[in-house]
Protein backbone atom coordinates (compact mmCIF):
# COMPACT_ATOMS: atom_id res chain seq x y z
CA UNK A 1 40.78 150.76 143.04
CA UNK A 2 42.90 153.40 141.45
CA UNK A 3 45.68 151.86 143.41
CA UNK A 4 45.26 148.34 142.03
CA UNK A 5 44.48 149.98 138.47
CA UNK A 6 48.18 151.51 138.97
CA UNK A 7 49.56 148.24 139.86
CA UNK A 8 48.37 146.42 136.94
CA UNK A 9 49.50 148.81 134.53
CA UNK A 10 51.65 148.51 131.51
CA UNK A 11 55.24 147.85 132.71
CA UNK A 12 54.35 146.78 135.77
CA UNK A 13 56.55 143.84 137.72
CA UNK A 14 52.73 142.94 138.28
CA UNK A 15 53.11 141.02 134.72
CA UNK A 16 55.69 138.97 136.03
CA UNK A 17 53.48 136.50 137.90
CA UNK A 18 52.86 133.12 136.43
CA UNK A 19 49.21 133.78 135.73
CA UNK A 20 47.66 137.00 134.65
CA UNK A 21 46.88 139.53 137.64
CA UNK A 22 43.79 141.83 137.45
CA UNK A 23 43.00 145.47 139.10
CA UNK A 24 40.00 143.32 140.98
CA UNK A 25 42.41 140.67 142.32
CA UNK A 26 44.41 143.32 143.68
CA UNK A 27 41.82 145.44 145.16
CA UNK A 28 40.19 142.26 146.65
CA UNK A 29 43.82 141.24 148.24
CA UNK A 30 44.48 145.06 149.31
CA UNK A 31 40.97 144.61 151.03
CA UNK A 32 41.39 141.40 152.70
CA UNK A 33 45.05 143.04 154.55
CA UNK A 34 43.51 145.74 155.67
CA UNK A 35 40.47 143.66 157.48
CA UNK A 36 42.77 141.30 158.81
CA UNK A 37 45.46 144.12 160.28
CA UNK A 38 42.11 145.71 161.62
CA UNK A 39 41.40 142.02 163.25
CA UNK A 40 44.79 141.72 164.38
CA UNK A 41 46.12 145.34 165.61
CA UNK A 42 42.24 146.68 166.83
């Protein structure tokens, strides 16, 4: 979470999306790549 926290803050090309992004959005997304290279490369 800290990572996604850093993602979303203040400055961040984050803010450049057409819709705001949040630290959960990130996290879950961050999550979800790591199951699916564990699917993938495991």
């Amino acid at each position: 979470m800290n990572v996604a926290e850093a993602a979303c803050s203040e400055g961040e090309t984050i803010h450049n999306e057409a819709f705001p992004i949040t630290p959960d959005m990130v996290f879950a997304a961050i999550k979800a790549a790591n199951a699916e290279g564990r699917r993938r490369f495991t």
